[in-house]
N, C-alpha and C. Protein backbone atom coordinates (compact mmCIF):
# COMPACT_ATOMS: atom_id res chain seq x y z
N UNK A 1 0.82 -1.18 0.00
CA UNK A 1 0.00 0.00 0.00
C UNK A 1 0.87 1.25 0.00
N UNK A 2 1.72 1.39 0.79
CA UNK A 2 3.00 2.33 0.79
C UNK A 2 3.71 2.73 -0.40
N UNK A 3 3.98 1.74 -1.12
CA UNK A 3 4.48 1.38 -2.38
C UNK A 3 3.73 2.36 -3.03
N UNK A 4 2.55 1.53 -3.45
CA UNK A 4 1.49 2.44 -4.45
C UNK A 4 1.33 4.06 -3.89
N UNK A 5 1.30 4.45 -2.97
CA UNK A 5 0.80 5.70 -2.36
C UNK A 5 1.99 6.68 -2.94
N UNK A 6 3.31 5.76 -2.95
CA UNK A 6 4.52 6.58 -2.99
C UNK A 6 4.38 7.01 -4.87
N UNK A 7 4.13 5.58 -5.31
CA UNK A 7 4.44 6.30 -7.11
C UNK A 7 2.86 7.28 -7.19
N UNK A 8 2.10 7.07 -7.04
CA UNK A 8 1.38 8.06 -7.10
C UNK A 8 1.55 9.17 -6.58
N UNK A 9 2.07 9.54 -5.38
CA UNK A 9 2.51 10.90 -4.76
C UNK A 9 3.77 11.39 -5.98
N UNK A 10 4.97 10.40 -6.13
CA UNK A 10 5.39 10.89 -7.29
C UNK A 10 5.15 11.37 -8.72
N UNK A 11 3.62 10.48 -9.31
CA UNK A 11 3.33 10.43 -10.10
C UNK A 11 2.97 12.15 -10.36
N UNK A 12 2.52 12.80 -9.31
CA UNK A 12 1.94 14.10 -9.18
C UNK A 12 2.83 14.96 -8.95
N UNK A 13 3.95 15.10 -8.20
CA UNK A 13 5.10 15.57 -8.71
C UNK A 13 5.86 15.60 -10.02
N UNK A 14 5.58 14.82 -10.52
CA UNK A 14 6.29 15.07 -12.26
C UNK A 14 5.11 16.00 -12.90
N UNK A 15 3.90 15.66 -12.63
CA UNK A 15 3.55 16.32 -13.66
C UNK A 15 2.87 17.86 -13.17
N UNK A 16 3.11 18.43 -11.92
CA UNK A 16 3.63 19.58 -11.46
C UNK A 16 4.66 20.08 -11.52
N UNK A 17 5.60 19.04 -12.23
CA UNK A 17 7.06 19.92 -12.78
C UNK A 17 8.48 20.24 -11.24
N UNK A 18 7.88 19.32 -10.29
CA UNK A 18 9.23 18.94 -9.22
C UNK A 18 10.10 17.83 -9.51
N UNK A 19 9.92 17.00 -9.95
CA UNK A 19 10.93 16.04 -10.00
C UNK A 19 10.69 15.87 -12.24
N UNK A 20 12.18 14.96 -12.63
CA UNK A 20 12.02 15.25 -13.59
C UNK A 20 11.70 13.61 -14.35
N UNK A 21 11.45 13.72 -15.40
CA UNK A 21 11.24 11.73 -15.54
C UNK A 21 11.93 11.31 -15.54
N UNK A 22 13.67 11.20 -15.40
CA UNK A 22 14.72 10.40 -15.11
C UNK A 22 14.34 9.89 -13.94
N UNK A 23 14.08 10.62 -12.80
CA UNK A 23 13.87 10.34 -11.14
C UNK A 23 12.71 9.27 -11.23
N UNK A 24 11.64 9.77 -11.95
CA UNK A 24 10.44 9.15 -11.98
C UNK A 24 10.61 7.73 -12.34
N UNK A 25 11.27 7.54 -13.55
CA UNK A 25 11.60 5.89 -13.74
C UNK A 25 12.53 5.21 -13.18
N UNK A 26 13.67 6.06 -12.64
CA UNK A 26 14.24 4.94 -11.33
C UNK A 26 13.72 4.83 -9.98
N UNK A 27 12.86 5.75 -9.66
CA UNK A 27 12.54 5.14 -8.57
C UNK A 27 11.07 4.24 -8.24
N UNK A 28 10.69 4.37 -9.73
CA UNK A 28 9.22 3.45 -10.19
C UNK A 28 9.96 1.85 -10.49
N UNK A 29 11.14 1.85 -11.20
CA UNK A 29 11.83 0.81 -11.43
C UNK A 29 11.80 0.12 -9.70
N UNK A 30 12.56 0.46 -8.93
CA UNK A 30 13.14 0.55 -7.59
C UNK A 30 11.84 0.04 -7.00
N UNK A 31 10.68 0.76 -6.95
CA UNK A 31 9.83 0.10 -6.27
C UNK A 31 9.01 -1.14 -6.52
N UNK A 32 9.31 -0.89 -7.95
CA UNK A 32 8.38 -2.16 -8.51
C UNK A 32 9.27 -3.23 -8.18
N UNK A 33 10.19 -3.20 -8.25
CA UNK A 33 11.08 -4.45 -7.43
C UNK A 33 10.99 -4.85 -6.20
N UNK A 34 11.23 -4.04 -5.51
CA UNK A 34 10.35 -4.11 -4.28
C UNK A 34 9.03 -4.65 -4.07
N UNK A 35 8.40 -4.46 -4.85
CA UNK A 35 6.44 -4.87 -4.52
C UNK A 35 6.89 -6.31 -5.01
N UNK A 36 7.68 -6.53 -6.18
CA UNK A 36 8.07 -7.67 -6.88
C UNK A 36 8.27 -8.65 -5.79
N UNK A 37 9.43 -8.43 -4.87
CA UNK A 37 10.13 -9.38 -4.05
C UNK A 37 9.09 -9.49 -3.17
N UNK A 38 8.09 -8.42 -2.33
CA UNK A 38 7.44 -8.65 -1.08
C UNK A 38 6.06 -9.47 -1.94
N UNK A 39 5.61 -9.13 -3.06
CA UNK A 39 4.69 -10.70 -3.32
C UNK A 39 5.21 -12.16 -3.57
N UNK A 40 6.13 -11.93 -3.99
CA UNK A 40 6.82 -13.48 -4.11
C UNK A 40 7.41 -14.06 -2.66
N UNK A 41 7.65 -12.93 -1.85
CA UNK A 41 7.66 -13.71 -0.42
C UNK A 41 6.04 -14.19 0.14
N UNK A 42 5.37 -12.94 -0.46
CA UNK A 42 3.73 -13.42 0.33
C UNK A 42 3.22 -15.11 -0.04
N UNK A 43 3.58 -15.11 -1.35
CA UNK A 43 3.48 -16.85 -1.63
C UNK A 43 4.38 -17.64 -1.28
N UNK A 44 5.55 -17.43 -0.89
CA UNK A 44 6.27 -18.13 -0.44
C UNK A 44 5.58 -19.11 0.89
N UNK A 45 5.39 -17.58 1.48
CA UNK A 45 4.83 -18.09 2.92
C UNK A 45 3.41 -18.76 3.08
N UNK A 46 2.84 -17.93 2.55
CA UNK A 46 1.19 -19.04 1.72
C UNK A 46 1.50 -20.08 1.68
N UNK A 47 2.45 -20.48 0.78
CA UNK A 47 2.58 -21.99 0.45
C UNK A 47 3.17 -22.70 1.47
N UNK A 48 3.85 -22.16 2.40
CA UNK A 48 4.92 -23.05 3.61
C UNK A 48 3.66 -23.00 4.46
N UNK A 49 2.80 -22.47 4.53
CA UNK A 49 1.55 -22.49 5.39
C UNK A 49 0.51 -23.51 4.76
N UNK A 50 0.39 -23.54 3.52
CA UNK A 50 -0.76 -24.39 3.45
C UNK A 50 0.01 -25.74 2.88
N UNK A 51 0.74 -26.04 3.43
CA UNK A 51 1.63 -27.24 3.19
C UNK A 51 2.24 -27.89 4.58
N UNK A 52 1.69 -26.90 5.65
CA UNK A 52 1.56 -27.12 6.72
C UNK A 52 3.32 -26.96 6.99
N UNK A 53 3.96 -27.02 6.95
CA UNK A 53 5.90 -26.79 7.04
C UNK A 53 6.30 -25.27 7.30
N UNK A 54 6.70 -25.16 8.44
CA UNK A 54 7.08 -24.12 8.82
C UNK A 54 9.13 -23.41 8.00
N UNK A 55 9.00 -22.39 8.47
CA UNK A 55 10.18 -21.94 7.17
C UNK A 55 10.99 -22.62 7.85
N UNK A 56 11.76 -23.08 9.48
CA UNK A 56 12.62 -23.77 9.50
C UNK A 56 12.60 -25.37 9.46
N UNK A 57 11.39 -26.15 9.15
CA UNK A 57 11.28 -27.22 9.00
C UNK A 57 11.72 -27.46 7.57
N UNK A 58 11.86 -25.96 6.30
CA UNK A 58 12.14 -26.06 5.37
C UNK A 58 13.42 -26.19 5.11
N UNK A 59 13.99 -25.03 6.14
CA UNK A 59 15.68 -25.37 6.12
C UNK A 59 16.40 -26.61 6.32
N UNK A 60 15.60 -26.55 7.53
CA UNK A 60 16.13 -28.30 8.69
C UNK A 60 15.97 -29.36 7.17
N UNK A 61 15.08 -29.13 6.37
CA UNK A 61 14.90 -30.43 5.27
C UNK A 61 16.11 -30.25 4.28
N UNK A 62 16.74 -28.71 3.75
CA UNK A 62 17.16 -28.79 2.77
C UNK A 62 18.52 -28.98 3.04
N UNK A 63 19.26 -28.90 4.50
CA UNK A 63 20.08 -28.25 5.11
C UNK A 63 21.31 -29.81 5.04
N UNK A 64 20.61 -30.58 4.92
CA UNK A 64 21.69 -32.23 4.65
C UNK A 64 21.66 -32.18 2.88
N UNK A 65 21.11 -31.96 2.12
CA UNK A 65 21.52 -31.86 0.79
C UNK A 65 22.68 -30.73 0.58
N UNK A 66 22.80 -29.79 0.94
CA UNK A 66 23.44 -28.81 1.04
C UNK A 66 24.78 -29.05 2.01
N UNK A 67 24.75 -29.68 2.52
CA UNK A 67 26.20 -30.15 3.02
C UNK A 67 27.03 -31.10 2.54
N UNK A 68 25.95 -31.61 1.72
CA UNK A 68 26.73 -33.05 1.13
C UNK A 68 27.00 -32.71 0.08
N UNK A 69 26.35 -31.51 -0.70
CA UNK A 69 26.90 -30.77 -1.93
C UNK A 69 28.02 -30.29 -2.44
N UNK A 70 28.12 -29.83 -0.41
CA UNK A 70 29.83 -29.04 -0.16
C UNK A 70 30.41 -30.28 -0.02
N UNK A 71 30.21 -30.95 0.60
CA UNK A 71 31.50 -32.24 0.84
C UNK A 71 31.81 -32.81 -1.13
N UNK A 72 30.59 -33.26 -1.71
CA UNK A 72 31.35 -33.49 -2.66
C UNK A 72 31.86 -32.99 -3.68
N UNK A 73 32.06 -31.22 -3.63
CA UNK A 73 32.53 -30.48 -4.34
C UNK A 73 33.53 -29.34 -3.61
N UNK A 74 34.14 -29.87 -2.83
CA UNK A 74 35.03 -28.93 -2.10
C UNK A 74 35.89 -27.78 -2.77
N UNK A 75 36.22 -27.66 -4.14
CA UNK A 75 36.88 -26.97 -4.73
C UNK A 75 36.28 -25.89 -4.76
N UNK A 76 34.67 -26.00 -4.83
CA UNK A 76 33.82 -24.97 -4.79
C UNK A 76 33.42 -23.75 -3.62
N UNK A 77 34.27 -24.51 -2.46
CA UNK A 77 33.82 -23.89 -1.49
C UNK A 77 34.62 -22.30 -1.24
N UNK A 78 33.64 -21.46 -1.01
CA UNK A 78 34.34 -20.02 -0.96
C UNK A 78 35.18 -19.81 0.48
N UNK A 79 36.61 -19.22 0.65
CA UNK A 79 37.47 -18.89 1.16
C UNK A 79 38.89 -19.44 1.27
């Protein structure tokens, strides 16, 4: 809701002649990424909810594939 309130408050600034449309499309870019990431978390969590699995029962599951990934690719490992 914030999101939207903001490009529209901007939206009315450009075309009152305060900000100029360079500003206007990076920070419309900027937010829409933003709204982007916070709906794709909203389903994220939807789905870990109606699948009954909480987010660390998700980790705790993925968290032995992921070690054994590193063990059998050690070259890969960063530091």
């Amino acid at each position: 809701m914030r999101i939207q309130t903001g490009l529209d408050a901007m939206h009315i600034d450009r075309l009152d002649g305060w900000i100029d449309q360079a500003h206007v499309d990076r920070m419309a870019a900027e937010w829409h990424d933003q709204r982007s990431k916070i709906l794709m978390d909203s389903r994220t969590h939807l789905a870990v909810n109606q699948t009954g699995q909480s987010a660390s029962s998700v980790r705790r599951s993925t968290a032995p594939r992921g070690l054994e990934a590193l063990r059998s690719h050690p070259e890969e490992v960063p530091g």
